[in-house]
PDB file of N, CA and C in Angstrom:
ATOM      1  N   UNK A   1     -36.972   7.885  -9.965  1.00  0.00           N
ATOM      2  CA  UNK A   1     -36.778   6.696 -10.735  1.00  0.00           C
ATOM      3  C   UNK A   1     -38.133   6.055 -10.981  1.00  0.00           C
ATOM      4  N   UNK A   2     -38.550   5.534 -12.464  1.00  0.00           N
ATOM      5  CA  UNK A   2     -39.615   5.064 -12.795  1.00  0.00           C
ATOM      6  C   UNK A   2     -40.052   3.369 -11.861  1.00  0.00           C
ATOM      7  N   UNK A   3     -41.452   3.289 -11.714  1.00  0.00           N
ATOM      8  CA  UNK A   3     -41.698   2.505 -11.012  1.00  0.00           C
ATOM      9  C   UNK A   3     -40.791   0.779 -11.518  1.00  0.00           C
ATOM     10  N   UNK A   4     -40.973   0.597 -12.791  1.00  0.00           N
ATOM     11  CA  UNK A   4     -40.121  -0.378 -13.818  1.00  0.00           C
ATOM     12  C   UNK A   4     -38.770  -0.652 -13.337  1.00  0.00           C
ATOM     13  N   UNK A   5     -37.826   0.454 -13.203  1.00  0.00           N
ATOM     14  CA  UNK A   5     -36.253   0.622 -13.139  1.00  0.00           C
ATOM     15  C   UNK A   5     -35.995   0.300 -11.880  1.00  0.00           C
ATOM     16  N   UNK A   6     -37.150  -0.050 -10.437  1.00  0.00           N
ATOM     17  CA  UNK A   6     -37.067  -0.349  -9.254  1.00  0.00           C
ATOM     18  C   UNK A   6     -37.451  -1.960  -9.375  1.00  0.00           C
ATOM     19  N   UNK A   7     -37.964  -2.456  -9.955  1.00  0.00           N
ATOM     20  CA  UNK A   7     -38.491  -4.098 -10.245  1.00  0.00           C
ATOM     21  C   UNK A   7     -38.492  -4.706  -9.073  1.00  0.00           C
ATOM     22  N   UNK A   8     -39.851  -3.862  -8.734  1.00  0.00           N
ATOM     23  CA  UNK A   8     -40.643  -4.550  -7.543  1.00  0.00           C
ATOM     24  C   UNK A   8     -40.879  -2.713  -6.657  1.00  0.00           C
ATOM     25  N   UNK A   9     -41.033  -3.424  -5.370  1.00  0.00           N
ATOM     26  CA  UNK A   9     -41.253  -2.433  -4.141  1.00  0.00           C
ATOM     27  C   UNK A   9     -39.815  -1.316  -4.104  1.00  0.00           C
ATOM     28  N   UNK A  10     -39.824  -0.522  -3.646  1.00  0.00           N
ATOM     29  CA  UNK A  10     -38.769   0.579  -3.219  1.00  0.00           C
ATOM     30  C   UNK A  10     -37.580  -0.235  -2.123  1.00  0.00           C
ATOM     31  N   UNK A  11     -38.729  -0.605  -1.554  1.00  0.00           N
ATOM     32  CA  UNK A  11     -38.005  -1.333  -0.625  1.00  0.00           C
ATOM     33  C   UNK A  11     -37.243  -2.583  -1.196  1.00  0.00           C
ATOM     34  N   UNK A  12     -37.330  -3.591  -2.069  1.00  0.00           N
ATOM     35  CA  UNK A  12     -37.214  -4.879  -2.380  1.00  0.00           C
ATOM     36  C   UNK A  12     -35.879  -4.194  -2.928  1.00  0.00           C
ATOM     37  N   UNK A  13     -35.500  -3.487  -4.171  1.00  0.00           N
ATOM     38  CA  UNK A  13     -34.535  -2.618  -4.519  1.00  0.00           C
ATOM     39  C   UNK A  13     -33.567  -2.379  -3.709  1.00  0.00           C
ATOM     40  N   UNK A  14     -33.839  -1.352  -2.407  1.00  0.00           N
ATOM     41  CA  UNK A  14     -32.786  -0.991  -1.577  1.00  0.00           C
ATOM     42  C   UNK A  14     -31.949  -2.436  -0.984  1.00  0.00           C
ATOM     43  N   UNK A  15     -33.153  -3.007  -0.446  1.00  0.00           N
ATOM     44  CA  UNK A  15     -31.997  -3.978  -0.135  1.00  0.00           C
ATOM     45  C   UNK A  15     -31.144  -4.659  -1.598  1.00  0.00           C
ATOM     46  N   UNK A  16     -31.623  -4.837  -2.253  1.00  0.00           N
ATOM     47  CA  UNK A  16     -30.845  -5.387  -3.882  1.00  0.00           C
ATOM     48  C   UNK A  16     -29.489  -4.796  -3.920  1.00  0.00           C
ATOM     49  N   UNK A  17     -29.938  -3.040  -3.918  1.00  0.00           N
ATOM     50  CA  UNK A  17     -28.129  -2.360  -3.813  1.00  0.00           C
ATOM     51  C   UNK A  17     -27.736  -2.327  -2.262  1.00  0.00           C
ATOM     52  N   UNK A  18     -28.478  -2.862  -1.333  1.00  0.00           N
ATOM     53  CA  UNK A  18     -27.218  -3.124  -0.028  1.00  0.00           C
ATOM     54  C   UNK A  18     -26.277  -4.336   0.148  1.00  0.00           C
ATOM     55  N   UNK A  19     -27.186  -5.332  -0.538  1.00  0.00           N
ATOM     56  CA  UNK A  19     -26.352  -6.709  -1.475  1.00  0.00           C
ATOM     57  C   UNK A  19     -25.556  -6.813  -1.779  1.00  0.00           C
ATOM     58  N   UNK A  20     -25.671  -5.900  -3.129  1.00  0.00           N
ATOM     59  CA  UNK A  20     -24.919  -5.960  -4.077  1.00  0.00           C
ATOM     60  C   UNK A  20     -23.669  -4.859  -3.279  1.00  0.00           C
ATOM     61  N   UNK A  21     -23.818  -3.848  -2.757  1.00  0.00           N
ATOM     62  CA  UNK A  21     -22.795  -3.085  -2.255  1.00  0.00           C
ATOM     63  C   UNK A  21     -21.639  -3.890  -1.106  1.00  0.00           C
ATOM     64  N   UNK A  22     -22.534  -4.366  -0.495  1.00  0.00           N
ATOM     65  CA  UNK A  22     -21.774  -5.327   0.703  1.00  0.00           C
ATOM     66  C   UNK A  22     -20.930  -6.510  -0.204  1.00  0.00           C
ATOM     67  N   UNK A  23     -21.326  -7.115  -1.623  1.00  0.00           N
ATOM     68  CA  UNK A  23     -20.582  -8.088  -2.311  1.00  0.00           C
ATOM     69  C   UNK A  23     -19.193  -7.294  -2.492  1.00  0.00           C
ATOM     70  N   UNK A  24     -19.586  -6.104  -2.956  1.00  0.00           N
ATOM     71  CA  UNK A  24     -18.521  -5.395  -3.672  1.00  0.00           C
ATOM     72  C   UNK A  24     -17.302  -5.075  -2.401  1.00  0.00           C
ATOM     73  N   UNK A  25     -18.412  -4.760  -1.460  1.00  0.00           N
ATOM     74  CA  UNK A  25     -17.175  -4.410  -0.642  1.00  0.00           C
ATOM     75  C   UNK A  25     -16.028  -5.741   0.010  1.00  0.00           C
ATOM     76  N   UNK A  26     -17.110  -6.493   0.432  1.00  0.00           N
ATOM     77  CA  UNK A  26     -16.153  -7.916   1.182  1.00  0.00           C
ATOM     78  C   UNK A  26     -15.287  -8.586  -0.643  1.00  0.00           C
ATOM     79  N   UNK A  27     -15.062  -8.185  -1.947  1.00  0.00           N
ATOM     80  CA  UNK A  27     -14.526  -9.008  -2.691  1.00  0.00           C
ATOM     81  C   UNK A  27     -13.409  -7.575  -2.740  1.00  0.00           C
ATOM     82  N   UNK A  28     -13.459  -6.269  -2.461  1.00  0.00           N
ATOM     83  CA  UNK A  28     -12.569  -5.421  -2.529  1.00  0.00           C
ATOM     84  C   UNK A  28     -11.433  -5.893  -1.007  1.00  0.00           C
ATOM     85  N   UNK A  29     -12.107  -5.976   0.150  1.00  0.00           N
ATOM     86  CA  UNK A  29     -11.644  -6.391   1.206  1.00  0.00           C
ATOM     87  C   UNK A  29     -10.519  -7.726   0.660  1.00  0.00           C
ATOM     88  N   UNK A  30     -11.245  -8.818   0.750  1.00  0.00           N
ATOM     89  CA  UNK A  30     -10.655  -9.667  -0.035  1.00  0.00           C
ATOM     90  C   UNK A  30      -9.232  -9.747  -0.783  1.00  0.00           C
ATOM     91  N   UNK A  31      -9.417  -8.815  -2.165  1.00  0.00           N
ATOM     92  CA  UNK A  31      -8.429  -8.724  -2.847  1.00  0.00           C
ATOM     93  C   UNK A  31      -7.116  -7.801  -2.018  1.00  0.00           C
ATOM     94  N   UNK A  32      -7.418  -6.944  -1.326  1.00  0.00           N
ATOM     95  CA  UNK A  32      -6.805  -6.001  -0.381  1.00  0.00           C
ATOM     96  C   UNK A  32      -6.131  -6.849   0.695  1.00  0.00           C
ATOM     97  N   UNK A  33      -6.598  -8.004   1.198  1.00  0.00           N
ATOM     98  CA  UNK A  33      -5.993  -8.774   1.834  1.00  0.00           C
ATOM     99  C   UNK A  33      -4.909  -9.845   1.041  1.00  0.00           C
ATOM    100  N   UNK A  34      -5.350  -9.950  -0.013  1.00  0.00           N
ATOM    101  CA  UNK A  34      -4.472 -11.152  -0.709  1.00  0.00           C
ATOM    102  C   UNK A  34      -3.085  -9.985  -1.134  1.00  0.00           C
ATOM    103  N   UNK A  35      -3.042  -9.034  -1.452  1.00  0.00           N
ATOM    104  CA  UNK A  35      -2.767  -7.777  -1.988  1.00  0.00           C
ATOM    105  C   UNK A  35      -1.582  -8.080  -1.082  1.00  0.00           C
ATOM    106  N   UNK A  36      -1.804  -7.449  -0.033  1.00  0.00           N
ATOM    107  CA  UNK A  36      -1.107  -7.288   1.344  1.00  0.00           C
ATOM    108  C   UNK A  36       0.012  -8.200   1.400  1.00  0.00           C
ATOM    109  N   UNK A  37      -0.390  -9.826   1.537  1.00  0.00           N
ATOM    110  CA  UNK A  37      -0.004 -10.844   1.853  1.00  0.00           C
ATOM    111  C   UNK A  37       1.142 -11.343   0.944  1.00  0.00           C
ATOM    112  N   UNK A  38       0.620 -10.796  -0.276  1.00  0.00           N
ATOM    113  CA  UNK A  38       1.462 -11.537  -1.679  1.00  0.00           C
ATOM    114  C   UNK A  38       2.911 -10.201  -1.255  1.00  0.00           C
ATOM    115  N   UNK A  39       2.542  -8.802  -1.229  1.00  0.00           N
ATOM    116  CA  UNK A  39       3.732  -7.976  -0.982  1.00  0.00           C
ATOM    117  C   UNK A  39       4.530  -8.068   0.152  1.00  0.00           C
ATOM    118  N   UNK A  40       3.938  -8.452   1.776  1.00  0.00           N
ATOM    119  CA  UNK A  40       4.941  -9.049   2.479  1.00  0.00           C
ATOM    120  C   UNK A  40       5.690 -10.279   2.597  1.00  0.00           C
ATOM    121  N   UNK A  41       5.021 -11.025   1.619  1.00  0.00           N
ATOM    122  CA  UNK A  41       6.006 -12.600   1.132  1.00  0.00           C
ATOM    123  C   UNK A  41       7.139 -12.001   0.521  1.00  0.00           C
ATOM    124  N   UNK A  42       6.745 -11.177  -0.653  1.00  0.00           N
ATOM    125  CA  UNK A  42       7.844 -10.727  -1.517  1.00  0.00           C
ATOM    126  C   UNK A  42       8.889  -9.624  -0.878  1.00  0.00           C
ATOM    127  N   UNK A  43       8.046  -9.057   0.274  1.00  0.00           N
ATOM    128  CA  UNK A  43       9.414  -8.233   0.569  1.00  0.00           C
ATOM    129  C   UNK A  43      10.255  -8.763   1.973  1.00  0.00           C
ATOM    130  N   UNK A  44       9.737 -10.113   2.262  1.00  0.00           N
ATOM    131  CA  UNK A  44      10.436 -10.891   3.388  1.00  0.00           C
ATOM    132  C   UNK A  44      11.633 -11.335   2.421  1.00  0.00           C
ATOM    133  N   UNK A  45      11.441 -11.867   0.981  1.00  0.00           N
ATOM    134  CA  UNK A  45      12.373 -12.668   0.442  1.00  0.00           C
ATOM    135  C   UNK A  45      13.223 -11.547  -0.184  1.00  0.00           C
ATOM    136  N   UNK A  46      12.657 -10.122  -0.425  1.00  0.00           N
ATOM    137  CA  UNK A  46      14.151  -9.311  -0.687  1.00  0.00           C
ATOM    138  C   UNK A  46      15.187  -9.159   0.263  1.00  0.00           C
ATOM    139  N   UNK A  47      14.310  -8.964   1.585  1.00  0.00           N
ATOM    140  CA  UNK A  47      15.155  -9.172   2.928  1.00  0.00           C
ATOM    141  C   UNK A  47      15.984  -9.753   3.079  1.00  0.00           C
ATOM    142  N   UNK A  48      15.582 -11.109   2.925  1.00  0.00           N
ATOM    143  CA  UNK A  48      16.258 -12.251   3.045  1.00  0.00           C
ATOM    144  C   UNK A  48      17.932 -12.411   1.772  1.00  0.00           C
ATOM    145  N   UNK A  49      17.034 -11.865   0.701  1.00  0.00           N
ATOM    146  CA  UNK A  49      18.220 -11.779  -0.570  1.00  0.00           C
ATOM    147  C   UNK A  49      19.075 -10.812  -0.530  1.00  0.00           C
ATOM    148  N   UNK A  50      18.580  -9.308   0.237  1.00  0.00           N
ATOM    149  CA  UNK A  50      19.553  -8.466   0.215  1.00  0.00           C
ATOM    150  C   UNK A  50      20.518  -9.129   1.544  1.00  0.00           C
ATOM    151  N   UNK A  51      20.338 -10.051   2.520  1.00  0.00           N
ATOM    152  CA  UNK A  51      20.912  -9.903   3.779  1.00  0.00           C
ATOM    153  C   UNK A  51      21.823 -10.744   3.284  1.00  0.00           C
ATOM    154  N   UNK A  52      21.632 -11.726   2.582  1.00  0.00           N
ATOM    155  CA  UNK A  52      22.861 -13.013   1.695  1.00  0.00           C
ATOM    156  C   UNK A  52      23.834 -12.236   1.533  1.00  0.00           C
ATOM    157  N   UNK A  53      23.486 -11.780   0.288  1.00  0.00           N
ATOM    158  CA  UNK A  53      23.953 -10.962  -0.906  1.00  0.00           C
ATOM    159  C   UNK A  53      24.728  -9.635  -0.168  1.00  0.00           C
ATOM    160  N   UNK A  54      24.581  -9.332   1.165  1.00  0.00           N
ATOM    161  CA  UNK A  54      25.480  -8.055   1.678  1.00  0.00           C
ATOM    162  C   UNK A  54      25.683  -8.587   3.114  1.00  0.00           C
ATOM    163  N   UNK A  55      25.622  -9.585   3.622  1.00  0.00           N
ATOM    164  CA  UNK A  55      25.491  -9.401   5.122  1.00  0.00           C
ATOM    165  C   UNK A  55      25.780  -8.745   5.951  1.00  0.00           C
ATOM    166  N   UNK A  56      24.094  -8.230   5.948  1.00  0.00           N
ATOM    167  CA  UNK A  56      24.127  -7.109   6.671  1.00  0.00           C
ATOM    168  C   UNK A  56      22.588  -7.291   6.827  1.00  0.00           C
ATOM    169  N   UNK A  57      21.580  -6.323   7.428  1.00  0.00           N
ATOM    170  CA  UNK A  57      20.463  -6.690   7.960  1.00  0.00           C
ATOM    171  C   UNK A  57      20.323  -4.623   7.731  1.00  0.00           C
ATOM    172  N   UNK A  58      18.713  -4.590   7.240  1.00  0.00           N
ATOM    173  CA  UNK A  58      18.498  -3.086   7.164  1.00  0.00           C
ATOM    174  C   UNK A  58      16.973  -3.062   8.160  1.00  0.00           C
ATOM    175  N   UNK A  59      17.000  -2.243   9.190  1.00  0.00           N
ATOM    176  CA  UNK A  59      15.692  -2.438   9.928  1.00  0.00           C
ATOM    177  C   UNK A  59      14.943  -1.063   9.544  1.00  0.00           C
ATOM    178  N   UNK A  60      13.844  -1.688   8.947  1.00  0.00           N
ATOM    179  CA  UNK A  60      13.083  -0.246   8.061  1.00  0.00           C
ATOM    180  C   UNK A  60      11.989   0.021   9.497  1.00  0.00           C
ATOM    181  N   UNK A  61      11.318  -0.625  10.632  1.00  0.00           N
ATOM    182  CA  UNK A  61      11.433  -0.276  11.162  1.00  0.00           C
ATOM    183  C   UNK A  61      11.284   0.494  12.427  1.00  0.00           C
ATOM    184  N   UNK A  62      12.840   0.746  12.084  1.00  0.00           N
ATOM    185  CA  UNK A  62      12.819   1.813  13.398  1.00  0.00           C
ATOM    186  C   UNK A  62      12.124   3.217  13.760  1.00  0.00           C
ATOM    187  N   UNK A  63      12.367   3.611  14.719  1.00  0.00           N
ATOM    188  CA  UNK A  63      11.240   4.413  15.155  1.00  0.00           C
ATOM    189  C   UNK A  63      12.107   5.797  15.477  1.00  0.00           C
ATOM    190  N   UNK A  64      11.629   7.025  14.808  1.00  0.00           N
ATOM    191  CA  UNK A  64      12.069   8.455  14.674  1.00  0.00           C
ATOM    192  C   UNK A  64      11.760   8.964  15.986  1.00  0.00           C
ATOM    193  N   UNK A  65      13.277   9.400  16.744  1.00  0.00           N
ATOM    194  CA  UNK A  65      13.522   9.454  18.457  1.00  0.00           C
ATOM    195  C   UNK A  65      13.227  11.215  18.010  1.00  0.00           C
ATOM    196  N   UNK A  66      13.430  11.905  17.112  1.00  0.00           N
ATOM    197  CA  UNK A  66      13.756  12.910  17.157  1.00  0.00           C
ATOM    198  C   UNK A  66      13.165  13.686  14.937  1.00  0.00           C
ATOM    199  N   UNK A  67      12.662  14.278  15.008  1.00  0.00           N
ATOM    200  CA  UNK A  67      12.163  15.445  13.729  1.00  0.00           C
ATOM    201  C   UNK A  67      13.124  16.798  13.480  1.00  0.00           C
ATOM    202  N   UNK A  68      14.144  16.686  14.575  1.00  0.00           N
ATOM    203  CA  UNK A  68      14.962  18.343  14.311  1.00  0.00           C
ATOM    204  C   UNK A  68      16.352  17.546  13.654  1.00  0.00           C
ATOM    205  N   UNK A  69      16.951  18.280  12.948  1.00  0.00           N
ATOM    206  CA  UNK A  69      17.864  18.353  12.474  1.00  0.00           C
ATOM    207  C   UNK A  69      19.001  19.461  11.915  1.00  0.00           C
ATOM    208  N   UNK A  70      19.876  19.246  12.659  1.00  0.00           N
ATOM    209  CA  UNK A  70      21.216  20.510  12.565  1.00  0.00           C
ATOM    210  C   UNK A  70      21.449  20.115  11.440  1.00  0.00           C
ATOM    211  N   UNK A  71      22.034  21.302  11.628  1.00  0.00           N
ATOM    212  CA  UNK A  71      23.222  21.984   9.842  1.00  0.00           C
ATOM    213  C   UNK A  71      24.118  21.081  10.449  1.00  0.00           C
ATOM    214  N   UNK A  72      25.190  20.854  11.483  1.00  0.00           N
ATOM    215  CA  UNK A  72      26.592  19.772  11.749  1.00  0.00           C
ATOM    216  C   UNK A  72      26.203  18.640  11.714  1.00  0.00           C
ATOM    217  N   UNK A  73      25.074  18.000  11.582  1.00  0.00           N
ATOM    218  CA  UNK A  73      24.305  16.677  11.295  1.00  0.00           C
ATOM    219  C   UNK A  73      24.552  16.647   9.716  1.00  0.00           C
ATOM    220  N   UNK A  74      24.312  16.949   9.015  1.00  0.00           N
ATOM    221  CA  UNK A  74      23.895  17.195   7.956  1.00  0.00           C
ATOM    222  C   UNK A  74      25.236  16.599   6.592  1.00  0.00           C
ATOM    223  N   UNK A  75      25.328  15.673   6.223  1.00  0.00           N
ATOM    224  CA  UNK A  75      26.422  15.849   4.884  1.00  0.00           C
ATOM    225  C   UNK A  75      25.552  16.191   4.022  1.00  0.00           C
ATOM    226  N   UNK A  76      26.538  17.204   3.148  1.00  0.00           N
ATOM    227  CA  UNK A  76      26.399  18.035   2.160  1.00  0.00           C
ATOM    228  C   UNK A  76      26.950  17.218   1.018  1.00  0.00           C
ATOM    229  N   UNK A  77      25.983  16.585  -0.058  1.00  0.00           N
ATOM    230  CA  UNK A  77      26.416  16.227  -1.011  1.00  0.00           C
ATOM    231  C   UNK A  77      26.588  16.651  -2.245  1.00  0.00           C
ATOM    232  N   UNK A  78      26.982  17.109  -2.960  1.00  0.00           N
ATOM    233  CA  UNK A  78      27.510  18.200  -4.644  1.00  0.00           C
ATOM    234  C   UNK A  78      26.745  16.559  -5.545  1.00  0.00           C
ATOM    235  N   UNK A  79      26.540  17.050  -6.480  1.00  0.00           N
ATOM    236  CA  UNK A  79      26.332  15.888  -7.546  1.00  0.00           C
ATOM    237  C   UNK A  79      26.953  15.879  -8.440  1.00  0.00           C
ATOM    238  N   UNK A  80      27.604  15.105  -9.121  1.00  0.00           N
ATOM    239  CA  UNK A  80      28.977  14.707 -10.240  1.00  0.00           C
ATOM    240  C   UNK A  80      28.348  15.380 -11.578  1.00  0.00           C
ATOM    241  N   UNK A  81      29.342  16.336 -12.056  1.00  0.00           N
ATOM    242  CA  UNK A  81      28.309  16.574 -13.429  1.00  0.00           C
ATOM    243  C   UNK A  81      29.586  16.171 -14.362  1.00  0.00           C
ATOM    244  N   UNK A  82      28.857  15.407 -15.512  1.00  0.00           N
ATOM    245  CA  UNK A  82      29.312  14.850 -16.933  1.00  0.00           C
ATOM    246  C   UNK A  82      29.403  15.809 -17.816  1.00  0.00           C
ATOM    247  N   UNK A  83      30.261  16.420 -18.541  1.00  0.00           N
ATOM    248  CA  UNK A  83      29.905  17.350 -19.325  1.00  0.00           C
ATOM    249  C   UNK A  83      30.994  16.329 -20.494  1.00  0.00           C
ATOM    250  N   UNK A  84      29.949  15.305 -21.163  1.00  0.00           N
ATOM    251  CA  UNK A  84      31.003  14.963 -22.406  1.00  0.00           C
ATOM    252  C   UNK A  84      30.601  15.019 -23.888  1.00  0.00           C
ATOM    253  N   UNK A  85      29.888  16.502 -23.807  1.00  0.00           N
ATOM    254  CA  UNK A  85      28.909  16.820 -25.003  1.00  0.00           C
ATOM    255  C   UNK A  85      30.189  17.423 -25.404  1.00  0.00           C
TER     256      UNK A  85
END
């Protein structure tokens, strides 16, 4: 890189893009946090709307006791076919 395109020392530069990199990162952080916050508001109040609206309560959760799964576990569902061509 030409001496010009550094504007100033090598050094004066690097720190310029560790600056500027560290801005970028704490306003990505940032938005990632507001991010977060705004989607567990909104999915406390589906909670809340599906639990009205069905009373009933769905705990997403819970914790997988077990990864195997039988064939006699298992419903077998067919899917409805429309044929009204």
């Amino acid at each position: 890189m030409p001496k010009s395109k550094t504007r100033g020392s090598l050094k004066e530069h690097r720190k310029r893009v560790t600056h500027r990199n560290n801005t970028i990162k704490g306003l990505k952080r940032k938005a990632q946090e507001e991010y977060q916050k705004m989607f567990n508001e909104t999915m406390e109040k589906l909670k809340a709307q599906y639990q009205n609206e069905n009373g009933e309560t769905v705990n997403i959760d819970t914790e997988i006791i077990s990864d195997e799964i039988n064939v006699t576990d298992a419903e077998v569902v067919t899917p409805e076919v429309n044929d009204e061509n």
